[in-house]
N, C-alpha and C. Protein backbone atom coordinates (compact mmCIF):
# COMPACT_ATOMS: atom_id res chain seq x y z
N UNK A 1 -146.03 -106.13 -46.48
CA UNK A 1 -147.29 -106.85 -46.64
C UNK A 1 -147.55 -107.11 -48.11
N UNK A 2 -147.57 -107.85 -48.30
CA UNK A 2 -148.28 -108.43 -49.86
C UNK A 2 -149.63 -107.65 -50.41
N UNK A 3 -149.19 -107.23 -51.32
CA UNK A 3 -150.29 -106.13 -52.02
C UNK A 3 -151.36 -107.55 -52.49
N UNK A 4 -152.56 -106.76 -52.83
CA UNK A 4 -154.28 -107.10 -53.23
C UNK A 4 -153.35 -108.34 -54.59
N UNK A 5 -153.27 -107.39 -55.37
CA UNK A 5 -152.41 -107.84 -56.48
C UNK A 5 -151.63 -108.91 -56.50
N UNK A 6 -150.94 -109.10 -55.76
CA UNK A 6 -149.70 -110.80 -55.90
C UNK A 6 -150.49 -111.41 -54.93
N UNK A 7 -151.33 -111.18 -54.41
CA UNK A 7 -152.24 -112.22 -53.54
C UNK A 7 -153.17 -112.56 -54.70
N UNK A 8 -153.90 -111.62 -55.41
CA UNK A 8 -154.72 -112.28 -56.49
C UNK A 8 -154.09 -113.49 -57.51
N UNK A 9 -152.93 -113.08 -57.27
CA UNK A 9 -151.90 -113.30 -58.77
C UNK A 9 -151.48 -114.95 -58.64
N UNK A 10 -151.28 -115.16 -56.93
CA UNK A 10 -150.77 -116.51 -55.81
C UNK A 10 -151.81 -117.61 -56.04
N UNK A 11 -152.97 -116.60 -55.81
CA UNK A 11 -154.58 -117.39 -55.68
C UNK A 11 -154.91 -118.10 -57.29
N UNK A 12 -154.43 -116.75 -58.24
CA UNK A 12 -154.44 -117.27 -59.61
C UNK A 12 -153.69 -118.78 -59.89
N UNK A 13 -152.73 -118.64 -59.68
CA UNK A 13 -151.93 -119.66 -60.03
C UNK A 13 -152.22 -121.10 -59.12
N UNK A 14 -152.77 -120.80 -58.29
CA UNK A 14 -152.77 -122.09 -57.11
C UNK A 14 -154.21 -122.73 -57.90
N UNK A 15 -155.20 -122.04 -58.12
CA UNK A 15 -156.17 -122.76 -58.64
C UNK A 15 -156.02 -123.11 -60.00
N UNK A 16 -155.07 -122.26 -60.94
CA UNK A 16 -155.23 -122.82 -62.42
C UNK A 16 -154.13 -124.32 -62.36
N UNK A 17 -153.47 -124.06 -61.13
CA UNK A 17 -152.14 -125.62 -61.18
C UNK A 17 -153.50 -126.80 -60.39
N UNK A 18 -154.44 -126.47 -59.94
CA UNK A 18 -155.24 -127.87 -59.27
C UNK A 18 -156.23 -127.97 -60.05
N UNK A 19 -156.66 -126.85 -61.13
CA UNK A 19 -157.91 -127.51 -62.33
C UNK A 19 -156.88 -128.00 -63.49
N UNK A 20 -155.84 -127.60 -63.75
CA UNK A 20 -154.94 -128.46 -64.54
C UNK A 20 -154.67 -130.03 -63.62
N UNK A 21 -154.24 -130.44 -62.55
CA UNK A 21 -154.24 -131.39 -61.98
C UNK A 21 -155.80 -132.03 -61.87
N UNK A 22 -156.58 -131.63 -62.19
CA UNK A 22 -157.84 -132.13 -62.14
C UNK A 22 -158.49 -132.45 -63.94
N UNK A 23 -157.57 -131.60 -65.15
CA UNK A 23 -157.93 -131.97 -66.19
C UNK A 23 -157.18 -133.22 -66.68
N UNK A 24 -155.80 -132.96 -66.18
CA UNK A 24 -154.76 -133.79 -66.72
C UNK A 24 -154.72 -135.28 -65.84
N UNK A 25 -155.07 -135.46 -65.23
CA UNK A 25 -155.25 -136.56 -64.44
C UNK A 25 -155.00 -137.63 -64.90
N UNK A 26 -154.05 -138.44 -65.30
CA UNK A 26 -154.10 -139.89 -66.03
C UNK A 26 -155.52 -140.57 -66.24
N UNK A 27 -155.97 -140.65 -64.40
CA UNK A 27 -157.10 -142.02 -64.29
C UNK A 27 -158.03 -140.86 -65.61
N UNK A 28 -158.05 -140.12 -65.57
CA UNK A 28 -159.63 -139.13 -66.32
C UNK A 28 -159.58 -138.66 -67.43
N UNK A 29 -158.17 -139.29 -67.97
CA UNK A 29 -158.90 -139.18 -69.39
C UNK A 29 -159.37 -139.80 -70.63
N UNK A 30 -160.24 -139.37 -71.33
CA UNK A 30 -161.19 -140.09 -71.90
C UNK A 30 -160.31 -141.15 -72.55
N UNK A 31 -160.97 -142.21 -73.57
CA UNK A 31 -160.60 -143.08 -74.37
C UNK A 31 -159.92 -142.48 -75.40
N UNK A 32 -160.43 -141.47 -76.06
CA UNK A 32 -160.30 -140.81 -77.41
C UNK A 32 -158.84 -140.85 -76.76
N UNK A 33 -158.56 -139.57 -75.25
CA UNK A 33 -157.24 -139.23 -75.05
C UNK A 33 -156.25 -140.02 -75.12
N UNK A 34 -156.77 -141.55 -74.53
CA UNK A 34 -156.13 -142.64 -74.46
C UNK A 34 -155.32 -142.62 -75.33
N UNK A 35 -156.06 -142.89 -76.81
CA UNK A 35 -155.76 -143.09 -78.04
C UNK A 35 -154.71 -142.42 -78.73
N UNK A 36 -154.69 -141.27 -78.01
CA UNK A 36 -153.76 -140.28 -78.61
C UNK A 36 -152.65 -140.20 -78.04
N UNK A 37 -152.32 -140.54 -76.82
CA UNK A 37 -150.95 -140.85 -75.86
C UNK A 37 -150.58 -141.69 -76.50
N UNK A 38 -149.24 -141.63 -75.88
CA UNK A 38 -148.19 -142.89 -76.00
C UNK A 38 -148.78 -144.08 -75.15
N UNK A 39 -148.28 -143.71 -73.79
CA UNK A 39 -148.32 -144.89 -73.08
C UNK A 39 -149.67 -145.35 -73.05
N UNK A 40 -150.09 -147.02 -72.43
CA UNK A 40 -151.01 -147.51 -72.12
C UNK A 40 -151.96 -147.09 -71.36
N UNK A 41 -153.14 -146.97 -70.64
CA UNK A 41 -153.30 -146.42 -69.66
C UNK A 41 -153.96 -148.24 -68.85
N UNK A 42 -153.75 -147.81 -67.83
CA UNK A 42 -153.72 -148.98 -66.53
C UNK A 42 -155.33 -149.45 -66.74
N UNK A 43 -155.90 -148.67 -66.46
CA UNK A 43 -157.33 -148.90 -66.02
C UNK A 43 -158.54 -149.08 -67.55
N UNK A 44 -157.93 -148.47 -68.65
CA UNK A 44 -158.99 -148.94 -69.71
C UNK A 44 -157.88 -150.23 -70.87
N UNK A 45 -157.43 -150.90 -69.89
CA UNK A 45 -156.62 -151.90 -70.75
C UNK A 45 -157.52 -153.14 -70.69
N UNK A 46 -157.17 -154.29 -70.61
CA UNK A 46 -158.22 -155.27 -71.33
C UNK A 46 -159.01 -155.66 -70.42
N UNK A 47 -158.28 -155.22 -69.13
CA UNK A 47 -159.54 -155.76 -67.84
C UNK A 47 -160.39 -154.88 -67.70
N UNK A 48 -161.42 -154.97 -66.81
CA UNK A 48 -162.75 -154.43 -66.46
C UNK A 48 -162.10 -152.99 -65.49
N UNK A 49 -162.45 -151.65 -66.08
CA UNK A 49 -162.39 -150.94 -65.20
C UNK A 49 -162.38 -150.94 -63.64
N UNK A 50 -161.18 -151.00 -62.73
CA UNK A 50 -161.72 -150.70 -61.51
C UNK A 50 -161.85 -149.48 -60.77
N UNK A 51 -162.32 -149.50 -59.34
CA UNK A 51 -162.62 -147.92 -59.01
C UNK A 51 -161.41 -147.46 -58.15
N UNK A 52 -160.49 -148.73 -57.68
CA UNK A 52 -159.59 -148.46 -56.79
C UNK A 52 -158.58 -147.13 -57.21
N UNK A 53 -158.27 -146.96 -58.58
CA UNK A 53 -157.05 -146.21 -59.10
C UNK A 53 -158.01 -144.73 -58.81
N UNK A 54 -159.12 -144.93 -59.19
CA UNK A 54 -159.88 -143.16 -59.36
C UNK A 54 -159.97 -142.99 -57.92
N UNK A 55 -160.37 -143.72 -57.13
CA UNK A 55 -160.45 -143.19 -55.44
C UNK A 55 -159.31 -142.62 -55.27
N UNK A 56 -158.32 -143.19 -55.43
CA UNK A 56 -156.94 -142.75 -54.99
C UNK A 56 -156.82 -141.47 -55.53
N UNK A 57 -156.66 -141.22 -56.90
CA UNK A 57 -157.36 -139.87 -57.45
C UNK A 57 -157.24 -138.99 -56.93
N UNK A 58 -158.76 -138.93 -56.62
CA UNK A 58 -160.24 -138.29 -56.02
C UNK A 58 -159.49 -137.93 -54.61
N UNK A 59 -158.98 -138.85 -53.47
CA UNK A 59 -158.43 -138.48 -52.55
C UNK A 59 -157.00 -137.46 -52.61
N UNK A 60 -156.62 -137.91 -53.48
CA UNK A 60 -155.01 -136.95 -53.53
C UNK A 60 -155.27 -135.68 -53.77
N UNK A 61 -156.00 -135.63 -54.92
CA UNK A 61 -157.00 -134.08 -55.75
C UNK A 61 -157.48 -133.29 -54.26
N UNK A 62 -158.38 -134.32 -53.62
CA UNK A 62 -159.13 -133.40 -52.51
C UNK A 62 -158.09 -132.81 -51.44
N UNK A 63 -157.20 -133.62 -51.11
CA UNK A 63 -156.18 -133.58 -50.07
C UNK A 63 -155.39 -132.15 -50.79
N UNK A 64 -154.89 -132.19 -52.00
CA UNK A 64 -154.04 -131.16 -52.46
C UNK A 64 -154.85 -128.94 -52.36
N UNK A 65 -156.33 -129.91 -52.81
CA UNK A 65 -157.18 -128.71 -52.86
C UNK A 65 -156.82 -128.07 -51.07
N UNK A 66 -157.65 -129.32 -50.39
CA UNK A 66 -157.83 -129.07 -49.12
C UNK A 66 -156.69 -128.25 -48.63
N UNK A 67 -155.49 -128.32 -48.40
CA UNK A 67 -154.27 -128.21 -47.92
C UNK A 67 -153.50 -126.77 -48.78
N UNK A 68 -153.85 -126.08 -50.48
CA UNK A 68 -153.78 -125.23 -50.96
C UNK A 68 -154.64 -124.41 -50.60
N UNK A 69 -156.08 -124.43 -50.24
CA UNK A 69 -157.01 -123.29 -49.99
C UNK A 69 -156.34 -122.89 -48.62
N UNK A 70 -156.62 -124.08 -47.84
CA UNK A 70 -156.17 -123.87 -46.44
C UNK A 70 -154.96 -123.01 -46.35
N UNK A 71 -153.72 -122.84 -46.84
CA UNK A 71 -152.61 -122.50 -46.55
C UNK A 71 -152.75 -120.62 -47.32
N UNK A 72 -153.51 -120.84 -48.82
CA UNK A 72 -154.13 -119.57 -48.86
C UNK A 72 -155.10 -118.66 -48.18
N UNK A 73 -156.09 -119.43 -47.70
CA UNK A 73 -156.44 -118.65 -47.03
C UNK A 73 -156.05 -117.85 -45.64
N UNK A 74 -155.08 -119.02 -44.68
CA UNK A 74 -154.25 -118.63 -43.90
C UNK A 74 -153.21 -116.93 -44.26
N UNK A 75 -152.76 -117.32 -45.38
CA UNK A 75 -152.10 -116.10 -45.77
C UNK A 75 -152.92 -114.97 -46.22
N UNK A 76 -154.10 -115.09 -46.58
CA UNK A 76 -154.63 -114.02 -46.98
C UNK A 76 -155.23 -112.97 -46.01
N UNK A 77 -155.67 -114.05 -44.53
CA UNK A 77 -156.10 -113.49 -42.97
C UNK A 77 -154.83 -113.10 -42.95
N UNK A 78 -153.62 -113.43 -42.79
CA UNK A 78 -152.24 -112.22 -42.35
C UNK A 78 -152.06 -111.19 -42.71
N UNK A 79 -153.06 -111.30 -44.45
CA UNK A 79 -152.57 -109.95 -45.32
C UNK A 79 -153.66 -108.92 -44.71
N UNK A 80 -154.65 -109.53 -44.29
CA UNK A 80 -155.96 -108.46 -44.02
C UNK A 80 -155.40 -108.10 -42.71
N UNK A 81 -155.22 -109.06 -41.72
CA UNK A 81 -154.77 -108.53 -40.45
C UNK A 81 -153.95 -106.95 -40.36
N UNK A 82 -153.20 -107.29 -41.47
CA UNK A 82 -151.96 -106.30 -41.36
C UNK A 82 -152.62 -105.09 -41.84
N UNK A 83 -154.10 -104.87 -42.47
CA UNK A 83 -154.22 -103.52 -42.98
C UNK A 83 -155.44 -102.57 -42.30
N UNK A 84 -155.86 -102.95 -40.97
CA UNK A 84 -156.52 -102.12 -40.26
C UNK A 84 -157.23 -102.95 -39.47
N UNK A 85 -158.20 -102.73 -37.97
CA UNK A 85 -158.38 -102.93 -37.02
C UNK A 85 -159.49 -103.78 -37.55
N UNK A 86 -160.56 -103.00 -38.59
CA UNK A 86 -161.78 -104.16 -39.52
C UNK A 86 -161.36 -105.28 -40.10
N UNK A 87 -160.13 -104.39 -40.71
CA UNK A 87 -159.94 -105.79 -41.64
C UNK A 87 -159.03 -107.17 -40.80
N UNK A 88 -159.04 -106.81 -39.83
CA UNK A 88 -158.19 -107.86 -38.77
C UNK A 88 -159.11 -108.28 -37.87
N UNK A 89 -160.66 -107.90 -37.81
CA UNK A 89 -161.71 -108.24 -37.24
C UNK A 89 -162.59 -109.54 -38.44
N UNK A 90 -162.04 -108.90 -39.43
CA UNK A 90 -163.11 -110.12 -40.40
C UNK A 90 -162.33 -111.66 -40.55
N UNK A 91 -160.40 -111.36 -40.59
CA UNK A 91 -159.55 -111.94 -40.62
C UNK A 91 -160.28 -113.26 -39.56
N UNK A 92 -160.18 -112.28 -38.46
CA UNK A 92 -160.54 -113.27 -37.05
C UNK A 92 -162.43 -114.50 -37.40
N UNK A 93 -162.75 -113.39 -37.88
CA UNK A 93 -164.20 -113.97 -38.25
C UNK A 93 -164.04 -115.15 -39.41
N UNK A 94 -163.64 -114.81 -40.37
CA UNK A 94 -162.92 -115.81 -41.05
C UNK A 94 -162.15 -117.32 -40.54
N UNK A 95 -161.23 -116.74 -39.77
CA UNK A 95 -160.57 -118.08 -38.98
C UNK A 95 -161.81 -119.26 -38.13
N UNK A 96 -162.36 -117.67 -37.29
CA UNK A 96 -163.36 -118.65 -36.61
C UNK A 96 -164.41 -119.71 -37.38
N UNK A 97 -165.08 -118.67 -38.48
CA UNK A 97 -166.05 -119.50 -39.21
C UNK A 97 -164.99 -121.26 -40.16
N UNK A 98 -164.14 -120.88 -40.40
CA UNK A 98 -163.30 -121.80 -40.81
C UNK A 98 -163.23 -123.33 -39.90
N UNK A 99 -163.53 -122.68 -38.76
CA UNK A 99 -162.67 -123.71 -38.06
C UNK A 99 -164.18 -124.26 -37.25
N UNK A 100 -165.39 -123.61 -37.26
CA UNK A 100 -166.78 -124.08 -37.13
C UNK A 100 -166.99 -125.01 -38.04
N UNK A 101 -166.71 -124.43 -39.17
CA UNK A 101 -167.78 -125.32 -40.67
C UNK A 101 -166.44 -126.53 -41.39
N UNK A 102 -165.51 -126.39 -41.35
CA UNK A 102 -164.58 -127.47 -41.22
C UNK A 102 -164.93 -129.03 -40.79
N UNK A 103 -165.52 -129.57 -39.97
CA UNK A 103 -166.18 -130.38 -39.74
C UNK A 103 -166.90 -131.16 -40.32
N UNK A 104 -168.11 -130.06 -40.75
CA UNK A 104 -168.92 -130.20 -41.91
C UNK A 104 -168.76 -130.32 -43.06
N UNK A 105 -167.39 -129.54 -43.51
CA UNK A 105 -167.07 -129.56 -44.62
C UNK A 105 -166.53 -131.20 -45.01
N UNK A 106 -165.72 -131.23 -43.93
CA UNK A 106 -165.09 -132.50 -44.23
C UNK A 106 -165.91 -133.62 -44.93
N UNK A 107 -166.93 -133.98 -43.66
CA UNK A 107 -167.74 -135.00 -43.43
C UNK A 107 -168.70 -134.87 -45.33
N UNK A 108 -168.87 -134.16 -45.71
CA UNK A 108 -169.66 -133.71 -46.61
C UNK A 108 -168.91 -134.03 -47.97
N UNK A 109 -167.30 -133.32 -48.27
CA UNK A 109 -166.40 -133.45 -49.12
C UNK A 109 -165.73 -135.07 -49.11
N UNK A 110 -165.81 -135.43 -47.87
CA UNK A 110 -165.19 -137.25 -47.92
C UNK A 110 -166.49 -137.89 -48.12
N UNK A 111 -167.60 -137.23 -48.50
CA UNK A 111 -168.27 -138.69 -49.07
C UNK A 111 -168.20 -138.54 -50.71
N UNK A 112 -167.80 -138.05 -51.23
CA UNK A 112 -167.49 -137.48 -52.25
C UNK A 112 -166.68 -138.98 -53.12
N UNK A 113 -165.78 -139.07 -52.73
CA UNK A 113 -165.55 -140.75 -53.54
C UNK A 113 -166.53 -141.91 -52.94
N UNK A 114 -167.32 -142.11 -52.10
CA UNK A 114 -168.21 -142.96 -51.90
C UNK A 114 -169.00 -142.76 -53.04
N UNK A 115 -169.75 -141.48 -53.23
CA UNK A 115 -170.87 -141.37 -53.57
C UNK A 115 -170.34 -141.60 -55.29
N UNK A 116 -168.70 -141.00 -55.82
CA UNK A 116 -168.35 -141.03 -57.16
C UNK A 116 -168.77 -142.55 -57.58
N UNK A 117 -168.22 -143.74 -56.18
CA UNK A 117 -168.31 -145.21 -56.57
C UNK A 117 -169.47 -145.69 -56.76
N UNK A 118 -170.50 -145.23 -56.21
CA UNK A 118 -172.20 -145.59 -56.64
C UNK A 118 -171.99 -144.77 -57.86
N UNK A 119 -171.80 -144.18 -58.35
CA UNK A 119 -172.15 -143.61 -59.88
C UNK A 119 -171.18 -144.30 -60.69
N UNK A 120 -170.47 -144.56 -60.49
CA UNK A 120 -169.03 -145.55 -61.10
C UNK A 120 -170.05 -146.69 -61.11
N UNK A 121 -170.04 -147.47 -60.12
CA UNK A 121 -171.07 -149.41 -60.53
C UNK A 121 -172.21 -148.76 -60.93
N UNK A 122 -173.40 -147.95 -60.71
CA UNK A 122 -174.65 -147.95 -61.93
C UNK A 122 -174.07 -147.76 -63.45
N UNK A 123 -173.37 -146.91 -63.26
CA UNK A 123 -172.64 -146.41 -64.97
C UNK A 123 -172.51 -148.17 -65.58
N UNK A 124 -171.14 -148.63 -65.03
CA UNK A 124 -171.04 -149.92 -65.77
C UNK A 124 -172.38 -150.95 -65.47
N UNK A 125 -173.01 -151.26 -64.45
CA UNK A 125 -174.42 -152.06 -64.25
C UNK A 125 -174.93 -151.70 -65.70
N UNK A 126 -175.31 -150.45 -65.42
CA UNK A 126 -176.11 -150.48 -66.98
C UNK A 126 -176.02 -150.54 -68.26
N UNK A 127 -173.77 -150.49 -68.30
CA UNK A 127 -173.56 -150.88 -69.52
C UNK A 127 -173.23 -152.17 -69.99
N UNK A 128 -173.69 -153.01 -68.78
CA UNK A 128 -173.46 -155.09 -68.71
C UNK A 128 -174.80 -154.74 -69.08
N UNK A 129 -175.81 -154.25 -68.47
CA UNK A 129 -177.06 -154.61 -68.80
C UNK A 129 -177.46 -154.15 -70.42
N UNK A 130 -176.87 -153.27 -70.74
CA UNK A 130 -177.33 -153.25 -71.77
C UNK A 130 -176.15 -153.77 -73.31
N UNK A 131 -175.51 -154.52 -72.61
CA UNK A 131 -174.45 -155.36 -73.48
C UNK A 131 -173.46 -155.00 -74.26
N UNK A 132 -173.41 -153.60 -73.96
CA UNK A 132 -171.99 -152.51 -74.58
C UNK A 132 -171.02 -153.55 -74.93
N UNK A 133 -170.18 -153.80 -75.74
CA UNK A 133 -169.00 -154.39 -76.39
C UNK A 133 -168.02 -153.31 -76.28
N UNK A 134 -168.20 -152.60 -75.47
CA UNK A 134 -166.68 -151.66 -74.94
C UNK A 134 -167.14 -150.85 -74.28
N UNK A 135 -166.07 -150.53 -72.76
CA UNK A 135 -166.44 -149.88 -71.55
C UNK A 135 -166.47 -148.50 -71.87
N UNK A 136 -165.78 -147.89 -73.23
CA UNK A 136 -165.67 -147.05 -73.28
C UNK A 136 -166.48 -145.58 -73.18
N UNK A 137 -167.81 -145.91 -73.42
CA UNK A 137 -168.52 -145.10 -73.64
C UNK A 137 -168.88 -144.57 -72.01
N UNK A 138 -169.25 -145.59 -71.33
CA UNK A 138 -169.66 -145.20 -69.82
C UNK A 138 -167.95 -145.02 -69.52
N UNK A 139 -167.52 -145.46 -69.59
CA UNK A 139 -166.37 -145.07 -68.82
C UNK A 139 -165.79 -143.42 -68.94
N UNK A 140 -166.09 -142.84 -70.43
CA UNK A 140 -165.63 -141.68 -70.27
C UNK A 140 -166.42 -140.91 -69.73
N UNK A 141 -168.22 -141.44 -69.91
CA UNK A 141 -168.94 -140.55 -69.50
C UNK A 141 -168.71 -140.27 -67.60
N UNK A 142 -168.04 -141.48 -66.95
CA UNK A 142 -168.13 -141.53 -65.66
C UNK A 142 -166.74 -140.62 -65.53
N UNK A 143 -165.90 -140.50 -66.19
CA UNK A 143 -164.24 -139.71 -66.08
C UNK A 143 -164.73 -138.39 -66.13
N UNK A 144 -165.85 -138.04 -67.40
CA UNK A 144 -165.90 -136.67 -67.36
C UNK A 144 -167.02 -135.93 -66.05
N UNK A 145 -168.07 -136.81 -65.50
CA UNK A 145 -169.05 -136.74 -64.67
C UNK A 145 -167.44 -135.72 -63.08
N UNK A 146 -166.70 -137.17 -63.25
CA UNK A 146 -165.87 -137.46 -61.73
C UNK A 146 -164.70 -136.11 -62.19
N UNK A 147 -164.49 -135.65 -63.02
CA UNK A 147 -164.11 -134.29 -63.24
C UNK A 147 -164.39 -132.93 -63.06
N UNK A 148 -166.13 -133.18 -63.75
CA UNK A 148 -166.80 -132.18 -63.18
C UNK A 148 -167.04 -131.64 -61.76
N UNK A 149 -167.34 -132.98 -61.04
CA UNK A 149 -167.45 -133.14 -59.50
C UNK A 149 -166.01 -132.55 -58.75
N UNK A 150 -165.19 -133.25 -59.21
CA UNK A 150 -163.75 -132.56 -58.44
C UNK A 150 -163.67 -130.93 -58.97
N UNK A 151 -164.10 -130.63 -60.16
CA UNK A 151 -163.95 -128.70 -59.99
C UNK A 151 -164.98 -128.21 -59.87
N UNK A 152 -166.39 -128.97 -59.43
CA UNK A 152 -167.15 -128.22 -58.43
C UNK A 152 -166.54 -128.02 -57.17
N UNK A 153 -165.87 -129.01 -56.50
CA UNK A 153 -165.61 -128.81 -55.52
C UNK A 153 -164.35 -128.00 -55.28
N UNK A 154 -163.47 -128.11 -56.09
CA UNK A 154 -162.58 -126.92 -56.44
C UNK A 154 -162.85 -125.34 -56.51
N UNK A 155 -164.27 -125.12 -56.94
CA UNK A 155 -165.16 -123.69 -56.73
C UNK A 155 -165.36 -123.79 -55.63
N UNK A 156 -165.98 -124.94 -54.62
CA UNK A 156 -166.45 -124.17 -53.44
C UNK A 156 -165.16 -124.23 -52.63
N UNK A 157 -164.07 -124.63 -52.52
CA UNK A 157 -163.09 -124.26 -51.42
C UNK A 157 -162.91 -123.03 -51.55
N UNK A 158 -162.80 -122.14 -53.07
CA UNK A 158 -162.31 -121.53 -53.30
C UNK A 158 -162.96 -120.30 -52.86
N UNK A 159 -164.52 -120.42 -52.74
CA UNK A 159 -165.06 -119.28 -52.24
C UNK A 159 -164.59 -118.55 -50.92
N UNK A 160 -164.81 -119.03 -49.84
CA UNK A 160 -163.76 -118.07 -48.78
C UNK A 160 -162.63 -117.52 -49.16
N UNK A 161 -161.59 -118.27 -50.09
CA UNK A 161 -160.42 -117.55 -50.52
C UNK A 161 -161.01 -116.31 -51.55
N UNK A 162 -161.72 -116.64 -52.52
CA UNK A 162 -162.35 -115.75 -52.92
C UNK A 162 -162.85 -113.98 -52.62
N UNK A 163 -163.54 -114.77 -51.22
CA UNK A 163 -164.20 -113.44 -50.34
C UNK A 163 -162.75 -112.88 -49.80
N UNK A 164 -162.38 -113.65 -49.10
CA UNK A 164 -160.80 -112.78 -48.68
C UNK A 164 -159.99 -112.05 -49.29
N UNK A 165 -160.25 -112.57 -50.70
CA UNK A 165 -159.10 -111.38 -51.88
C UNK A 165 -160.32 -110.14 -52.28
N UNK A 166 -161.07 -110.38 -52.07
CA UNK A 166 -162.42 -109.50 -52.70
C UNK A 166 -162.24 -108.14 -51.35
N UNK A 167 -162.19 -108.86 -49.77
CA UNK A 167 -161.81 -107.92 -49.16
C UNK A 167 -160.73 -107.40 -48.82
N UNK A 168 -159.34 -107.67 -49.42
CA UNK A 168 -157.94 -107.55 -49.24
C UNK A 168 -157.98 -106.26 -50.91
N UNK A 169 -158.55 -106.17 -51.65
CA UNK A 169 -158.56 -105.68 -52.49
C UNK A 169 -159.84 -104.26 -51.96
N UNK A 170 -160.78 -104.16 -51.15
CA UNK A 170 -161.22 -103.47 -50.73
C UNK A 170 -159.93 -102.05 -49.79
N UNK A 171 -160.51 -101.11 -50.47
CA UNK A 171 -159.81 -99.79 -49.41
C UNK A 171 -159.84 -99.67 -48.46
């Protein structure tokens, strides 16, 4: 059975590789970063920002989170299962509540690029309206906003995995 320890260690690494995939992101980084790369970047080149490249993003990010918690937390109910009759009772409680609030979760986490794209068109609306001579300023402010948002939501998957190592680490 996988000790408290290389389960913490699994969990470590799975979330610092999807907030690195969530810092490093091509579409998200700022202008300044722009500036400092080599290559071009697609979306702050001479045309008008679009939202199509960040949805895509936003969906891959969520899909990767979704599908890493999921597969951790799966393993972490095997690890509890395996270490006494409670801890294979919460395992079960766990699965169940998982597979209740899943639904919800979904429905809640997929509006998540809808709602990024209303903050994406007010951002630029108000920087036509107010006659900015470069997208840049709203644009990073909307990269760093749509960053923040993806590792909020990166904290809350993470909480059940969380609670599960908190009780896999329990005696």
């Amino acid at each position: 059975a996988p000790s408290a320890h290389n389960s913490a260690a699994a969990c470590a690494r799975v979330r610092a590789t999807l907030a690195e995939a969530i810092a490093s992101a091509p579409e998200l980084a700022t202008a300044k970063a722009d500036a400092a790369s080599a290559g071009a970047d697609p979306i702050t080149s001479d045309t008008a920002p679009d939202f199509a490249p960040l949805r895509q993003r936003c969906l891959t990010l969520q899909r990767a989170m979704q599908a890493a918690t999921g597969r951790l937390r799966g393993e972490l109910r095997e690890a509890l299962a395996q270490r006494s009759a409670q801890a294979a009772r919460l395992a079960e409680v766990d699965a169940v509540m998982e597979g209740a609030l899943a639904p919800r979760e979904s429905a809640l986490l997929g509006a998540v690029p809808t709602l990024l794209e209303a903050h994406f068109e007010r951002l630029r609306a108000a920087a036509a309206e107010a006659q900015a001579t470069t997208h840049d300023a709203w644009f990073d402010h909307f990269r760093r906003d749509m960053q923040g948002v993806l590792s909020a939501e990166l904290d809350v998957r993470f909480q059940p995995v969380d609670a599960l190592l908190a009780a896999l680490r329990t005696p």
